[in-house]
PDB file of N, CA and C in Angstrom:
ATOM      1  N   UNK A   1       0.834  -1.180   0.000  1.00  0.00           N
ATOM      2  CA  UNK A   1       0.000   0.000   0.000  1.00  0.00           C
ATOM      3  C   UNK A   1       0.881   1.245   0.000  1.00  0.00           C
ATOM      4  N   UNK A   2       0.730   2.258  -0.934  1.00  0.00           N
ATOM      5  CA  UNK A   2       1.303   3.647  -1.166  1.00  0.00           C
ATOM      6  C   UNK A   2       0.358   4.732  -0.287  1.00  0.00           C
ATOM      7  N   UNK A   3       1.769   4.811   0.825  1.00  0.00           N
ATOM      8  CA  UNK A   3       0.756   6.335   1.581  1.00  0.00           C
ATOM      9  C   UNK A   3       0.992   7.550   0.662  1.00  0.00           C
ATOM     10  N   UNK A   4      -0.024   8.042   0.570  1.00  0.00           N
ATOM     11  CA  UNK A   4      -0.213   9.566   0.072  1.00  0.00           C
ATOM     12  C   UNK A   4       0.149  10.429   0.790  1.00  0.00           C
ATOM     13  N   UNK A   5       0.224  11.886   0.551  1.00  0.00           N
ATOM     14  CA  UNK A   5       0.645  12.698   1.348  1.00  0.00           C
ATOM     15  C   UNK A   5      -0.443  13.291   2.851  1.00  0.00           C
ATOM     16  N   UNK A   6      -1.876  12.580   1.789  1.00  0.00           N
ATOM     17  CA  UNK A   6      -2.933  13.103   2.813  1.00  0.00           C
ATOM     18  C   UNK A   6      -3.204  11.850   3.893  1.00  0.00           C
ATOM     19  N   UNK A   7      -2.261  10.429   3.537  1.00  0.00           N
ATOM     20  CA  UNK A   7      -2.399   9.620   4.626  1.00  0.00           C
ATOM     21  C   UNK A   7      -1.736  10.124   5.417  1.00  0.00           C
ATOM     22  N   UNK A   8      -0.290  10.781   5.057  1.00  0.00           N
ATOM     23  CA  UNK A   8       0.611  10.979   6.301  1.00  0.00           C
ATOM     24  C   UNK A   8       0.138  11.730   7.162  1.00  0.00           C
ATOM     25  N   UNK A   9      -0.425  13.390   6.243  1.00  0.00           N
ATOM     26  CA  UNK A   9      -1.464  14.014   7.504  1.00  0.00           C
ATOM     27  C   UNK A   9      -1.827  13.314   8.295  1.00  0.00           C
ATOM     28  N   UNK A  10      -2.955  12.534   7.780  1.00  0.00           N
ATOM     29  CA  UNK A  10      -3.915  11.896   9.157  1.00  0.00           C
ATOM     30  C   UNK A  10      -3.396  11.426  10.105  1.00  0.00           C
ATOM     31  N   UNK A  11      -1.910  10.485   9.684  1.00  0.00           N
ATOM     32  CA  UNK A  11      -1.642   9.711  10.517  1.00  0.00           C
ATOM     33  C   UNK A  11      -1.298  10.022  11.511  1.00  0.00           C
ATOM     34  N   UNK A  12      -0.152  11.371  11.278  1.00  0.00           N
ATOM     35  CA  UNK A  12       0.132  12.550  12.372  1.00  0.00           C
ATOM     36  C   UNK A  12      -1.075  13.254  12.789  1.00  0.00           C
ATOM     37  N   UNK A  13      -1.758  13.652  12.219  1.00  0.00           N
ATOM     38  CA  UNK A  13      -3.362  14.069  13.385  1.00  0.00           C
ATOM     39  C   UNK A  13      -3.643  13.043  14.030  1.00  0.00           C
ATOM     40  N   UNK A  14      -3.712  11.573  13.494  1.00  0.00           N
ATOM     41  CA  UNK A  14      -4.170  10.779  14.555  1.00  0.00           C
ATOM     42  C   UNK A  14      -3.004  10.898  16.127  1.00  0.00           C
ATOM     43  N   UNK A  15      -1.820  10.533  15.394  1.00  0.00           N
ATOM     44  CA  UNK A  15      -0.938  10.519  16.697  1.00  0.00           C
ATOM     45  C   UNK A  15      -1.024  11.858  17.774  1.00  0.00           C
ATOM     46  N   UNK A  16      -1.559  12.889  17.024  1.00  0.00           N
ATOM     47  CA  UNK A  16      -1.668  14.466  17.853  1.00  0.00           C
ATOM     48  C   UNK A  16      -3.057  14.486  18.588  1.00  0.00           C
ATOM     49  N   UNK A  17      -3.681  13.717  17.901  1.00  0.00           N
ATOM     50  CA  UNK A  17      -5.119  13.607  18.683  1.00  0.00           C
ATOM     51  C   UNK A  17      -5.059  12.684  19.875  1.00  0.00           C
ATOM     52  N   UNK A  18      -4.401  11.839  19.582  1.00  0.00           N
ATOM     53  CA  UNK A  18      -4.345  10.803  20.788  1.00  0.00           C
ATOM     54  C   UNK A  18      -3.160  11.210  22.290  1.00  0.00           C
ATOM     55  N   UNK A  19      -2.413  12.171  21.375  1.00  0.00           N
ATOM     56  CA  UNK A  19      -1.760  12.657  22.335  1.00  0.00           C
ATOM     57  C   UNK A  19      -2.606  14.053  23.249  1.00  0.00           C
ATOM     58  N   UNK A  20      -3.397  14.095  23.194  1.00  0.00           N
ATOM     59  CA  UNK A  20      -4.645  15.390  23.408  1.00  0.00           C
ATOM     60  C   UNK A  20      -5.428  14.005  24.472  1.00  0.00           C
ATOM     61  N   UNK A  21      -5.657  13.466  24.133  1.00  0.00           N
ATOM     62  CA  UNK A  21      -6.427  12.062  24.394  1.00  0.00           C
ATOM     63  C   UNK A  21      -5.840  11.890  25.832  1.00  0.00           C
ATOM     64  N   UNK A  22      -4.589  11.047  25.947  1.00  0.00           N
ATOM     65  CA  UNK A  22      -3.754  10.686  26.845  1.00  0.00           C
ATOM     66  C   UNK A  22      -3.449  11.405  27.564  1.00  0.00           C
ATOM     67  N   UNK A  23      -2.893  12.855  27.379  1.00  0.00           N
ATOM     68  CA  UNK A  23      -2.546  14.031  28.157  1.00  0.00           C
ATOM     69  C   UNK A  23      -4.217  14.642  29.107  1.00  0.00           C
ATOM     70  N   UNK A  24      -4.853  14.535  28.542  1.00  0.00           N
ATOM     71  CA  UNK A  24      -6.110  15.122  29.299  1.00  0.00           C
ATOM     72  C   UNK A  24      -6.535  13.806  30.488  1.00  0.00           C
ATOM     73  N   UNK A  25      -6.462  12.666  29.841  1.00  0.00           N
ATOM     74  CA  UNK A  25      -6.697  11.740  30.648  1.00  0.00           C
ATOM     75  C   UNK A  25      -5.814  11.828  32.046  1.00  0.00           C
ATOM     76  N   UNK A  26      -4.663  11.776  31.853  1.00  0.00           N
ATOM     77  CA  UNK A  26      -3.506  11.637  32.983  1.00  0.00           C
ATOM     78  C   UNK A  26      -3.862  13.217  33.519  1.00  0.00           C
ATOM     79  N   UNK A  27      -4.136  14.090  33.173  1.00  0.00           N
ATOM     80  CA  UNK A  27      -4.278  15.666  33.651  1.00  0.00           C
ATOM     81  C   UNK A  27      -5.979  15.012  34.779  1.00  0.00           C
ATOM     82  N   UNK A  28      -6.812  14.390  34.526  1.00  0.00           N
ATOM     83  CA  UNK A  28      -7.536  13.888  35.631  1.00  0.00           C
ATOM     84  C   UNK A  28      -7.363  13.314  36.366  1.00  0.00           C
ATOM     85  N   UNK A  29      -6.729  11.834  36.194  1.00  0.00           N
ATOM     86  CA  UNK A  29      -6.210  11.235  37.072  1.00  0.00           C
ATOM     87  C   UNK A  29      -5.124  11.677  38.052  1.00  0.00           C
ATOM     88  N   UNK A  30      -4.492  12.685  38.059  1.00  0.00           N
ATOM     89  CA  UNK A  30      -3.625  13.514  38.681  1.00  0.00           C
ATOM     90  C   UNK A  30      -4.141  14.297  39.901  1.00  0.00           C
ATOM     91  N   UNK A  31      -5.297  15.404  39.174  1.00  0.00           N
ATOM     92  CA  UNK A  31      -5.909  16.027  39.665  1.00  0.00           C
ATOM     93  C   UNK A  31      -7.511  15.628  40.458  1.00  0.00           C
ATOM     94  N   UNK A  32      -8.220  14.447  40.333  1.00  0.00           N
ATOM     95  CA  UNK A  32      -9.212  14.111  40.351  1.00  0.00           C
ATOM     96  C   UNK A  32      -9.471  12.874  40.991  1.00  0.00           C
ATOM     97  N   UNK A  33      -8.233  11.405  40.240  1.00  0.00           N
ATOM     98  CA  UNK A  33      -9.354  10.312  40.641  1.00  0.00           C
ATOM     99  C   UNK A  33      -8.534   9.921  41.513  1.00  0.00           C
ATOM    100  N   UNK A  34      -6.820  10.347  41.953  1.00  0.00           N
ATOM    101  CA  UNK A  34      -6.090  10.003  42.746  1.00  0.00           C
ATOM    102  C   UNK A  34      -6.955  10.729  44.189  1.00  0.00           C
ATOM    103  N   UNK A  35      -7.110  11.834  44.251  1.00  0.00           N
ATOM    104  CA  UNK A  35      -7.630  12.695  45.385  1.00  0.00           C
ATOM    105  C   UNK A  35      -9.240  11.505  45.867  1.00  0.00           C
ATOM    106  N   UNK A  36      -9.462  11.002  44.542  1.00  0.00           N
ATOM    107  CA  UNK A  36     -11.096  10.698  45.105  1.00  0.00           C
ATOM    108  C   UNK A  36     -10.856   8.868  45.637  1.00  0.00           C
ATOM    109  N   UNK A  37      -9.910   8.362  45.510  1.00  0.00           N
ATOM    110  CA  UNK A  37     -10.115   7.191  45.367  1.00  0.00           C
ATOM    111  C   UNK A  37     -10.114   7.137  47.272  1.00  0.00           C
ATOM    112  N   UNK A  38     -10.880   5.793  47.393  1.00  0.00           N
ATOM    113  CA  UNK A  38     -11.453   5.685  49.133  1.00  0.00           C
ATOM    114  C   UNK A  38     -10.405   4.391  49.542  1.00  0.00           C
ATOM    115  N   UNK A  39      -9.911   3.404  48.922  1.00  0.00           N
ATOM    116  CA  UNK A  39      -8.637   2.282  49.554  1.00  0.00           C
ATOM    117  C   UNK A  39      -7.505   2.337  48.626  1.00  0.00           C
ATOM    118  N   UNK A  40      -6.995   1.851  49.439  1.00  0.00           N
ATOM    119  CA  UNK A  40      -5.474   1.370  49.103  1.00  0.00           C
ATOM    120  C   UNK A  40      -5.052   0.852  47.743  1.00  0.00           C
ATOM    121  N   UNK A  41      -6.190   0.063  47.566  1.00  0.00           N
ATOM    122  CA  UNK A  41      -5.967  -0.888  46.393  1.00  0.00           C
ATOM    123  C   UNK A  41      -6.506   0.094  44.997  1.00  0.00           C
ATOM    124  N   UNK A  42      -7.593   1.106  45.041  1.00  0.00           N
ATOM    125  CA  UNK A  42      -7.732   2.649  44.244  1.00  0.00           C
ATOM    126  C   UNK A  42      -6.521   3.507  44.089  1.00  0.00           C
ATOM    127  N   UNK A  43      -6.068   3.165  45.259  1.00  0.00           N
ATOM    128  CA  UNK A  43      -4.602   4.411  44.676  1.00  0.00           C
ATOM    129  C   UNK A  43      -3.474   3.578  44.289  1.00  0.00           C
ATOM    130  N   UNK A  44      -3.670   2.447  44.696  1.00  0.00           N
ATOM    131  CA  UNK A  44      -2.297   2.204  43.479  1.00  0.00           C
ATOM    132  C   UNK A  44      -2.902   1.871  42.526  1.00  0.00           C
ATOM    133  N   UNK A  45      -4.157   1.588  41.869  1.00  0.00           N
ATOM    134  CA  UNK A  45      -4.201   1.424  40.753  1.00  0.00           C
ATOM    135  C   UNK A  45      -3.916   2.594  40.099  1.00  0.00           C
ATOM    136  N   UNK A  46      -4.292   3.883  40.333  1.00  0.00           N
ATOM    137  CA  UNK A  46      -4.276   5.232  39.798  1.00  0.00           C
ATOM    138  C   UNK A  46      -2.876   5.422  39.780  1.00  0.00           C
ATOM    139  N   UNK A  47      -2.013   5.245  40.510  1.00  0.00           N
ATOM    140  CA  UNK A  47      -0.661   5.434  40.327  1.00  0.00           C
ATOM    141  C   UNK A  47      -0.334   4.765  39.417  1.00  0.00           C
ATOM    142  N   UNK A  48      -0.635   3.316  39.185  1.00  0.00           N
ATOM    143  CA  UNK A  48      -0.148   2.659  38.289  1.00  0.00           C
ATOM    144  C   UNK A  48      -0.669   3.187  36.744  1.00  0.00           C
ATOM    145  N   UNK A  49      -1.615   3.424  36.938  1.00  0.00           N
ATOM    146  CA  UNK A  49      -2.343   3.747  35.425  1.00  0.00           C
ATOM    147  C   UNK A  49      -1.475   5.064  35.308  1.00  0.00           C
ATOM    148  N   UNK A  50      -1.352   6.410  35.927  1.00  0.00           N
ATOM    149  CA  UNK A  50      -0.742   7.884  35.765  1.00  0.00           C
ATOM    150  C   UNK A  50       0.575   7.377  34.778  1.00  0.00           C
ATOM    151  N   UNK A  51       1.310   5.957  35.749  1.00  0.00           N
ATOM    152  CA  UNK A  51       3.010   6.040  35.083  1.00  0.00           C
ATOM    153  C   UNK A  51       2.735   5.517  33.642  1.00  0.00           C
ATOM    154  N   UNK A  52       1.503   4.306  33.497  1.00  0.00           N
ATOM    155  CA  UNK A  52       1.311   4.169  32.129  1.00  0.00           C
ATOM    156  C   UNK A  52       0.477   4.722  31.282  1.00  0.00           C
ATOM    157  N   UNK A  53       0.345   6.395  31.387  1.00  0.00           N
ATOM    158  CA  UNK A  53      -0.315   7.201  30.713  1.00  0.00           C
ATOM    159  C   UNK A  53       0.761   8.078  30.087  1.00  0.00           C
ATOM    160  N   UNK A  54       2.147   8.262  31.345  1.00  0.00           N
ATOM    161  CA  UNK A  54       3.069   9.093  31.199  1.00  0.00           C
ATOM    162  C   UNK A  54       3.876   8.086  30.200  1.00  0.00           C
ATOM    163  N   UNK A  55       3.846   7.179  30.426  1.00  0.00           N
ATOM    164  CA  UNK A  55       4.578   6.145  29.067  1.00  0.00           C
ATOM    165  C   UNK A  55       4.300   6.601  27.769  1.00  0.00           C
ATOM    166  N   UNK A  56       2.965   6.271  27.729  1.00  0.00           N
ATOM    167  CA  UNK A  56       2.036   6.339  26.467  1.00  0.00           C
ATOM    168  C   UNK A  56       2.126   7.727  25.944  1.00  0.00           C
ATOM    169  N   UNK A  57       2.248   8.984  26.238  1.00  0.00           N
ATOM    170  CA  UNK A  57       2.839  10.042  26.373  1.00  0.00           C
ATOM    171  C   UNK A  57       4.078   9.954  25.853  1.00  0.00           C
ATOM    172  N   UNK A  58       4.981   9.719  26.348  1.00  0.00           N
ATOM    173  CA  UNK A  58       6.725   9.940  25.990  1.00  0.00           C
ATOM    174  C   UNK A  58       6.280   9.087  24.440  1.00  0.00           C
ATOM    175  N   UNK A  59       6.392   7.950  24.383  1.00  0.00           N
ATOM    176  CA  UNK A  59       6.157   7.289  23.139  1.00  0.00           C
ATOM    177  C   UNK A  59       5.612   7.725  21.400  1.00  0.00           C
ATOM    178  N   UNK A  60       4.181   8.661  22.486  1.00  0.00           N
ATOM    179  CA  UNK A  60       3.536   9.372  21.786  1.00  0.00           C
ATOM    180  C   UNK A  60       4.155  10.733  20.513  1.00  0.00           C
ATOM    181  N   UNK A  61       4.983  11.332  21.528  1.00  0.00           N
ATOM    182  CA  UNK A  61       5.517  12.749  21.261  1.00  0.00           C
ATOM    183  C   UNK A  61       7.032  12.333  20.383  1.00  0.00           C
ATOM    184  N   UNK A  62       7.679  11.034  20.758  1.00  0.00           N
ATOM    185  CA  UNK A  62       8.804  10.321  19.884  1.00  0.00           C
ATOM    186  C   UNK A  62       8.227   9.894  18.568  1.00  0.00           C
ATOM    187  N   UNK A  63       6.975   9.226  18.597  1.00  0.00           N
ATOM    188  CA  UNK A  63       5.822   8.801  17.243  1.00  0.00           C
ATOM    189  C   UNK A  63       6.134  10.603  16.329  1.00  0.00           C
ATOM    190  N   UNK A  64       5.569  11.527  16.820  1.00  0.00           N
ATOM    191  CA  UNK A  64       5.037  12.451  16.423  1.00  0.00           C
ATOM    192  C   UNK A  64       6.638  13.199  15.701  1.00  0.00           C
ATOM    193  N   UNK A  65       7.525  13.363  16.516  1.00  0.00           N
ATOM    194  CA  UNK A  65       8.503  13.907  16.401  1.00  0.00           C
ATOM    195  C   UNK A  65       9.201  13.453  15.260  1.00  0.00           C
ATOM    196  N   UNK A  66       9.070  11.652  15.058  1.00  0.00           N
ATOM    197  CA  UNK A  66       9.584  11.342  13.978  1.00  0.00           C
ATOM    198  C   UNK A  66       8.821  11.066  12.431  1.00  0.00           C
ATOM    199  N   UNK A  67       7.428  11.373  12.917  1.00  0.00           N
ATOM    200  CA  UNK A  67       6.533  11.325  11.703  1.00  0.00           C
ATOM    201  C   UNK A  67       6.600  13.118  10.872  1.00  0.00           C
ATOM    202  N   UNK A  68       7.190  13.812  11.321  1.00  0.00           N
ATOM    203  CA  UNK A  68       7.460  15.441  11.084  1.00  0.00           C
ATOM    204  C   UNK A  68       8.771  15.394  10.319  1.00  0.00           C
TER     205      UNK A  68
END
């Protein structure tokens, strides 16, 4: 399959959208579901999910950086 120039767009909007996606997500969980969670076993999940949001993030912006 031959990408076009208007696949590459998308593909980079997709990766910029999802990075909008991921970043807003972890911007709640930060601010919101860590503060709200009621046991033990709620906050580390939220911790755990934040570091693999901040993953998904770094990955994201390396995707983007090298699709430019």
């Amino acid at each position: 399959m031959r990408y076009t120039f208007s696949m590459e767009k998308n593909n980079v909007y997709n990766l910029m959208h999802q990075l909008t996606q991921e970043s807003k997500s972890l911007w709640r969980i930060k601010h919101n579901y860590q503060q709200d969670a009621v046991g033990e076993e709620e906050k580390v999940f939220w911790t755990a999910l934040e570091k693999d949001k901040e993953s998904h993030i770094e990955a994201l912006k390396r995707l983007i950086a090298a699709a430019l």
